[in-house]
Protein backbone atom coordinates (compact mmCIF):
# COMPACT_ATOMS: atom_id res chain seq x y z
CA UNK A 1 0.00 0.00 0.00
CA UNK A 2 1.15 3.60 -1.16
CA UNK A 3 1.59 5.82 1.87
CA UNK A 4 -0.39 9.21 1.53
CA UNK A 5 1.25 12.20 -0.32
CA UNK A 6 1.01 15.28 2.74
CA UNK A 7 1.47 17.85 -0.44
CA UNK A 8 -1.89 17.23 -1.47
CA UNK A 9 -3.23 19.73 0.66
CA UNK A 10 -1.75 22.97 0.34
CA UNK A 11 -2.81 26.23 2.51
CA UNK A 12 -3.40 29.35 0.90
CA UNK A 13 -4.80 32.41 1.94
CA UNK A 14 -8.00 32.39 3.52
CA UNK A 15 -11.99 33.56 3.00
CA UNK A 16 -12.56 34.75 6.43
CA UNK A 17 -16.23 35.99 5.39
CA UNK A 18 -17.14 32.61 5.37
CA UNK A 19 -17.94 29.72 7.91
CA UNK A 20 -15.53 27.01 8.56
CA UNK A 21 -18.13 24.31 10.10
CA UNK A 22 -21.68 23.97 9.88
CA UNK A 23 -23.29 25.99 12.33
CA UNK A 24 -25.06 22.54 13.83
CA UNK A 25 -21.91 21.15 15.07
CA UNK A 26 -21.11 24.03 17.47
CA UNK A 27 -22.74 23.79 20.79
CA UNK A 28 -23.67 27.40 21.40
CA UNK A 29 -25.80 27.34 18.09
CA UNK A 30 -27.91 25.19 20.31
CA UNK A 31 -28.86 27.72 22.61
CA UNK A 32 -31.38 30.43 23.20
CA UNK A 33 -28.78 33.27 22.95
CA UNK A 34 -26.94 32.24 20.08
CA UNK A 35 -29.81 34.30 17.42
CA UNK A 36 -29.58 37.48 19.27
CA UNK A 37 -25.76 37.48 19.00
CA UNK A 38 -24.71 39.72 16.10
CA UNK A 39 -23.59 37.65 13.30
CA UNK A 40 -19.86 38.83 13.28
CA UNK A 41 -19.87 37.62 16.61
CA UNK A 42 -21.69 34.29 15.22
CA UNK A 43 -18.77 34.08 12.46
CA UNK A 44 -16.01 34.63 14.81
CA UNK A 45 -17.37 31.74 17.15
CA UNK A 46 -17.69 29.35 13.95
CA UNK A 47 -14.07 30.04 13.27
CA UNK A 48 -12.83 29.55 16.45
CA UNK A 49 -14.27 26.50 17.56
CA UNK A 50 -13.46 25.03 13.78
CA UNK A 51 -9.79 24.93 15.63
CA UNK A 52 -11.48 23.61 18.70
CA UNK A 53 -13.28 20.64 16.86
CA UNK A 54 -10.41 19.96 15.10
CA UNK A 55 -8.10 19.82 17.98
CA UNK A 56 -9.89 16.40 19.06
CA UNK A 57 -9.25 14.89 15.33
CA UNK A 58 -5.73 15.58 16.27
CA UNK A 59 -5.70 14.51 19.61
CA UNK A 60 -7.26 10.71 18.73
CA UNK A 61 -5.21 10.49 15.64
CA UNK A 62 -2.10 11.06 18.01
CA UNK A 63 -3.15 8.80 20.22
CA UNK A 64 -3.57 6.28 17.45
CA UNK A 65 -0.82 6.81 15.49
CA UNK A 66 1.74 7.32 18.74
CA UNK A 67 0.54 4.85 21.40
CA UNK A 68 -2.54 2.32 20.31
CA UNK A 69 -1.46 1.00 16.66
CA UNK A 70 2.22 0.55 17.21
CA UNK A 71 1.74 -1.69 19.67
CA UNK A 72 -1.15 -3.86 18.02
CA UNK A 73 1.16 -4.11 14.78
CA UNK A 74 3.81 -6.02 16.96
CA UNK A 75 0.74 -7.92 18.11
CA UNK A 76 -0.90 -8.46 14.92
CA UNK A 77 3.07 -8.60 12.77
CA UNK A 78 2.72 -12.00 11.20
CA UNK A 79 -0.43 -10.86 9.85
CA UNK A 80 -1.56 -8.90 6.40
CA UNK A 81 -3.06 -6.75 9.19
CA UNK A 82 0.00 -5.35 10.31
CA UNK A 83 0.63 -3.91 6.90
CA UNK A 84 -2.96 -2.17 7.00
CA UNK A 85 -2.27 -0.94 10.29
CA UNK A 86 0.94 1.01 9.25
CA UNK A 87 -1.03 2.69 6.52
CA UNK A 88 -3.31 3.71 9.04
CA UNK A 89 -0.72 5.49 11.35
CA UNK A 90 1.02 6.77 8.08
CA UNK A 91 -2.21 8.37 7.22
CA UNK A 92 -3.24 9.65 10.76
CA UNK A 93 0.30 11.44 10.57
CA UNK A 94 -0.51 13.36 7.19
CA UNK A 95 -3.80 14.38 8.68
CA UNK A 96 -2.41 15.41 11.87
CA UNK A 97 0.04 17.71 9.91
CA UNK A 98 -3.10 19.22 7.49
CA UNK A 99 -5.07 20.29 10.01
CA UNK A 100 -1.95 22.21 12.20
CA UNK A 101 -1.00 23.93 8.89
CA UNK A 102 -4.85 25.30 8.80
CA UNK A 103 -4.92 25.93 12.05
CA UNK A 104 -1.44 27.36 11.62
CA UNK A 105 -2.96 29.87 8.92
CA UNK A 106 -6.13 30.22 10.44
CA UNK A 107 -5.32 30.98 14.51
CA UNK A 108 -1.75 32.19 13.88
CA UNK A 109 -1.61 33.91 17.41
CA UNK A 110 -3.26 30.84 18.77
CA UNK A 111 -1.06 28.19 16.98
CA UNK A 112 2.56 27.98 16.25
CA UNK A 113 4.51 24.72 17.53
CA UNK A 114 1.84 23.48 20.11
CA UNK A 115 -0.91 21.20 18.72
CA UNK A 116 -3.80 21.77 21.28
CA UNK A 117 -4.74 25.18 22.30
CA UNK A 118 -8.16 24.60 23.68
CA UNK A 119 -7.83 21.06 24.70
CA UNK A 120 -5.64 20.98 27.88
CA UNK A 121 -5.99 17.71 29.54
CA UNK A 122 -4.98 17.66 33.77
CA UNK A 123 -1.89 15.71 33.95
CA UNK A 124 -3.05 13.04 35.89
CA UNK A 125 -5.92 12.33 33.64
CA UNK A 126 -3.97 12.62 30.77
CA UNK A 127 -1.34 9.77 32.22
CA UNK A 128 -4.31 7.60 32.86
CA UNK A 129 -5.18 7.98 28.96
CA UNK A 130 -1.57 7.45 28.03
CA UNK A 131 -1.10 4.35 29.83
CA UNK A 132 -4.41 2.63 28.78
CA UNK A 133 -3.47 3.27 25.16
CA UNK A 134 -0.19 2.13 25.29
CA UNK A 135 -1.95 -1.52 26.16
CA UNK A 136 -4.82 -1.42 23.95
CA UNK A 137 -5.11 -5.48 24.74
CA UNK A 138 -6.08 -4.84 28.40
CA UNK A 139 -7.90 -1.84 27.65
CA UNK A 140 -9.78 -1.67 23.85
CA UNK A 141 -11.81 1.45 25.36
CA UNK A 142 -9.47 3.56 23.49
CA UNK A 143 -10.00 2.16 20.23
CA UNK A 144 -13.63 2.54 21.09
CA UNK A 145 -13.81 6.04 21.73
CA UNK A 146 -11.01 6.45 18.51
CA UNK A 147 -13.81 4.74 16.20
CA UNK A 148 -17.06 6.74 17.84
CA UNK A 149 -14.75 10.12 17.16
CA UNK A 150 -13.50 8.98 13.65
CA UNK A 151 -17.35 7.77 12.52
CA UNK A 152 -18.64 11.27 13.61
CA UNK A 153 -16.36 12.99 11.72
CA UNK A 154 -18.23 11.54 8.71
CA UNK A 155 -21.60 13.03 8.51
CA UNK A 156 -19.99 16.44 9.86
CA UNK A 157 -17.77 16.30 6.90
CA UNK A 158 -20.72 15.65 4.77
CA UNK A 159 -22.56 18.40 5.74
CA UNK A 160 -19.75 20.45 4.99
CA UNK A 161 -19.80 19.40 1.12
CA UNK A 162 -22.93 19.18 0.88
CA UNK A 163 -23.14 22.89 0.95
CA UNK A 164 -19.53 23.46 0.17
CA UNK A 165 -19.78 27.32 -1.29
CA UNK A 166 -20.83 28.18 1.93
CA UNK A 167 -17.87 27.31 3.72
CA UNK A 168 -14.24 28.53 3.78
CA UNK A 169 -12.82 26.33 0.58
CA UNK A 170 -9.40 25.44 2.25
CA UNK A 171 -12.24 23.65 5.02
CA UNK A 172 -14.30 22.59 2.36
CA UNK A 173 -11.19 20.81 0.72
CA UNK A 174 -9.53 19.29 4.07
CA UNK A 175 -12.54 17.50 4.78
CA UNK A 176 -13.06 16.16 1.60
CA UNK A 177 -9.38 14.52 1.63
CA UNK A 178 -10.31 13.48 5.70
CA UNK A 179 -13.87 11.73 4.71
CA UNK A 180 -11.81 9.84 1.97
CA UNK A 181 -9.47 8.05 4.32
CA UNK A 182 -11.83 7.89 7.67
CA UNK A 183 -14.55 5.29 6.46
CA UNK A 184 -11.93 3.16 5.72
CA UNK A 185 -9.82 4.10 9.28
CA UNK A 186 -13.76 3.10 11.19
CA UNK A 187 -13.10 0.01 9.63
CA UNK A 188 -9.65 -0.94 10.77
CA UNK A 189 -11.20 0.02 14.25
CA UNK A 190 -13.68 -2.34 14.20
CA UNK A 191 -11.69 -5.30 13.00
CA UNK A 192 -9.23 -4.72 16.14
CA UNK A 193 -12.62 -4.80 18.35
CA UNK A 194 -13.64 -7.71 17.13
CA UNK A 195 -10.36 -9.07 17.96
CA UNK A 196 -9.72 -7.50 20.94
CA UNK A 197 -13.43 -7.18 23.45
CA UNK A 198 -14.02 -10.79 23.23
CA UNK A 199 -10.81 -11.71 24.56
CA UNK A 200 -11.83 -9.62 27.57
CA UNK A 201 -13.20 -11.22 30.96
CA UNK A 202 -16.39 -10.33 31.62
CA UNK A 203 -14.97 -8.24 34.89
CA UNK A 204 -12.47 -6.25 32.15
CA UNK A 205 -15.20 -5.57 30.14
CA UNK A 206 -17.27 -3.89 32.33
CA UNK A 207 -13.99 -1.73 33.48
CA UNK A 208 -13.87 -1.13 29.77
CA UNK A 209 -17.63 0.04 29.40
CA UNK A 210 -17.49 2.05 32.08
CA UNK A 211 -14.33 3.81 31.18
CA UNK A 212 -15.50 4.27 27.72
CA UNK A 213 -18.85 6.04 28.51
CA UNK A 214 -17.14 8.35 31.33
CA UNK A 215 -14.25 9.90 29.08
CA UNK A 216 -16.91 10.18 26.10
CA UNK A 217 -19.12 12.35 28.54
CA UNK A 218 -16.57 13.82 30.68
CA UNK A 219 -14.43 15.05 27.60
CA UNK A 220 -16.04 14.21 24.11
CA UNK A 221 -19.69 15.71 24.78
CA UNK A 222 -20.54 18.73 26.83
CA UNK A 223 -18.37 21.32 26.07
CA UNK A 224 -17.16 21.94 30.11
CA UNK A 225 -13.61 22.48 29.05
CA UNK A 226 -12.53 22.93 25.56
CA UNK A 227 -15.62 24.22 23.77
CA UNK A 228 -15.93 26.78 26.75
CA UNK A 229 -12.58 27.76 26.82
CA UNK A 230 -13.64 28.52 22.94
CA UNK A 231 -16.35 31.38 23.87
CA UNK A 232 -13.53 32.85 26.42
CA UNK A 233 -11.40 33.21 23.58
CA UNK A 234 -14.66 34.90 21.63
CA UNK A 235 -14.85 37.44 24.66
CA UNK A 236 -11.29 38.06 24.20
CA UNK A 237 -11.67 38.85 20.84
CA UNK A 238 -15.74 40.40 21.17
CA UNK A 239 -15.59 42.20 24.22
CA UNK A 240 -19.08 43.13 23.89
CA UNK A 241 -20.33 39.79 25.06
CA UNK A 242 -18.46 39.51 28.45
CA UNK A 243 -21.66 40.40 30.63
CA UNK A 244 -23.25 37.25 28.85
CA UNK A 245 -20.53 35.05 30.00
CA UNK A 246 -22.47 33.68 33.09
CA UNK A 247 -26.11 33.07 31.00
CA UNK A 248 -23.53 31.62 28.12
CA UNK A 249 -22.56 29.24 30.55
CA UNK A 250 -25.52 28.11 32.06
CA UNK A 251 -27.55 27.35 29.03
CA UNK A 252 -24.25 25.50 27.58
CA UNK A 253 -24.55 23.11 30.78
CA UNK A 254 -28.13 22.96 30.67
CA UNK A 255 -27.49 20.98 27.15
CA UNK A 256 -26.03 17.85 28.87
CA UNK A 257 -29.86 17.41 30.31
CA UNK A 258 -30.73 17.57 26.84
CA UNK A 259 -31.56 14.33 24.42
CA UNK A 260 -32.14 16.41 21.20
CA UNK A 261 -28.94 18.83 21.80
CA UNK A 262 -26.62 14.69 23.22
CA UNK A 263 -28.07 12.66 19.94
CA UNK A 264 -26.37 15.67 17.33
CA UNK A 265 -23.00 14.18 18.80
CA UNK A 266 -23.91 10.62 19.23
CA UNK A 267 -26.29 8.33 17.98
CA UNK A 268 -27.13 5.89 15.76
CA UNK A 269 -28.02 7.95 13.02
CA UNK A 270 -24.49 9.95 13.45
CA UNK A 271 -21.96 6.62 13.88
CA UNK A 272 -24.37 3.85 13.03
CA UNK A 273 -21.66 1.20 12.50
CA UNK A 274 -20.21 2.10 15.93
CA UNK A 275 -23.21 1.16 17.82
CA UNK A 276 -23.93 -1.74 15.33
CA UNK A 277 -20.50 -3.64 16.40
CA UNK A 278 -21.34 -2.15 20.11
CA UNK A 279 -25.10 -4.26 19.81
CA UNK A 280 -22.93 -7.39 19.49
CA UNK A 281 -21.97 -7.34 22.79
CA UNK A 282 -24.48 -7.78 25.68
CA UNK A 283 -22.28 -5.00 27.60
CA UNK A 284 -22.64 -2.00 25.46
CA UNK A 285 -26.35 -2.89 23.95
CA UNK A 286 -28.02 0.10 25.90
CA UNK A 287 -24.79 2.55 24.73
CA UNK A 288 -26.69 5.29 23.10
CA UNK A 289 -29.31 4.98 26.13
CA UNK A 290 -26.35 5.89 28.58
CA UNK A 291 -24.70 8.71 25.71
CA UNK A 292 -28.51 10.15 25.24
CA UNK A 293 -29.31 10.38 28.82
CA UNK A 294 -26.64 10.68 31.40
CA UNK A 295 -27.39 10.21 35.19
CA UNK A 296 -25.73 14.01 35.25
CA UNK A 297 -23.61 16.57 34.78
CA UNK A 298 -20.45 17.61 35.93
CA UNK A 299 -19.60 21.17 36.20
């Protein structure tokens, strides 16, 4: 297999007149303040958290590419699978490196060598993480969340061409070259589950379950952390709207109580063959019931 060619995405300068995301995928657009903001301010939020939902694309490709998938190819390195799985990596590298250059161009006070601007992860927590993927074997969670994030990338990235003159082109064209490799990448993921969760005890896989619902909520849904730290950057940058802060806030937490707001992040309509290969197994057959309505939420 031909590894991917990084110079076929090439940054240029940029439309900033346009959006970068659909406004759907950005949590404040959810709320009942977001209309009576004034649509610069609207813009300027799209653009920023375009960086912010991009930064956990980079963060699970890392993850994949650094720690999970190296160590499953010296599992797996008598295999044809092995092969597949450097591709993989190879390609999660290339991406990784397309979407710092546009956030390069995009945020250049906000991005220069560091990878993560908005996503800061405690250092404990961010051990814990580390460790588990480095032994994917013991602890497939990982890979779980990797092919939940990678599947939902799909229909956002559809959205995006589906009305592609209304976006930013440079987005328009990253995503296009992302959705080409990532329905393929969900795939790898789920032949490593397959592999992997029924080698599990029953006791591990309940560890796993529960470890792979708590990060998704604690940092893959509500936006407590990263996607807030996105509308600080907005009152940075739009002074005007630092009284609203504290409403802004509130009605962004009230959305974890909220089914409608939960199922535009996960569900089976948004990464159907990630809850498909979770019905197989009589641990994570009420997943979407625990992602839809969560016993609460953290502040």
């Amino acid at each position: 297999m031909n590894a991917p060619d990084p110079t076929r995405f090439v940054v240029g300068p940029l439309d900033r007149t346009r959006w970068f995301v659909p406004e759907q995928l950005t949590p404040l657009a959810h709320t009942s303040s977001y209309a009576g903001l004034p649509e610069p301010v609207r813009l300027r939020y799209n653009q920023l958290f375009a960086s912010c939902y991009h930064e956990h694309f980079i963060y699970l490709e890392t993850m994949l590419a650094s720690r999970i998938l190296p160590v499953l190819i010296e599992r797996y390195a008598d295999e044809p699978l092995a092969e597949r799985l450097r591709l993989f990596i190879a390609e999660e590298r290339v991406h990784t490196r397309w979407f710092h250059r546009l956030h390069q161009v995009s945020e250049p006070l906000l991005y220069q060598d560091n990878y993560h601007y908005f996503i800061q992860v405690a250092p404990l927590p961010k051990r814990l993480i580390e460790f588990c993927a480095s032994h994917p074997a013991v602890f497939p969670f990982c890979l779980w969340i990797a092919m939940m994030i990678e599947e939902r990338t799909i229909p956002g990235s559809r959205e995006i061409l589906r009305e592609p003159e209304k976006y930013e082109p440079h987005y328009v064209a990253l995503h296009r070259l992302h959705l080409a490799d990532e329905a393929r990448h969900v795939g790898y993921d789920a032949e490593l589950l397959k592999r992997l969760w029924p080698a599990l005890n029953p006791v591990m896989r309940g560890i796993n379950r529960w470890m792979f619902v708590s990060v998704l909520r604690e940092f893959f849904q509500l936006p407590k952390r990263a996607g807030w730290r996105v509308i600080l950057q907005l009152a940075k940058e739009k002074p005007e709207i630092a009284p609203s802060l504290p409403r802004l806030r509130a009605e962004i937490l009230a959305l974890g109580r909220e089914p409608a707001y939960l199922s535009t992040i996960y569900s089976r309509k948004r990464e159907p063959r990630t809850f498909a290969l979770a019905d197989g197994f009589c641990e994570l057959r009420r997943l979407e019931e625990s992602l839809l309505h969560p016993a609460g939420v953290a502040v």
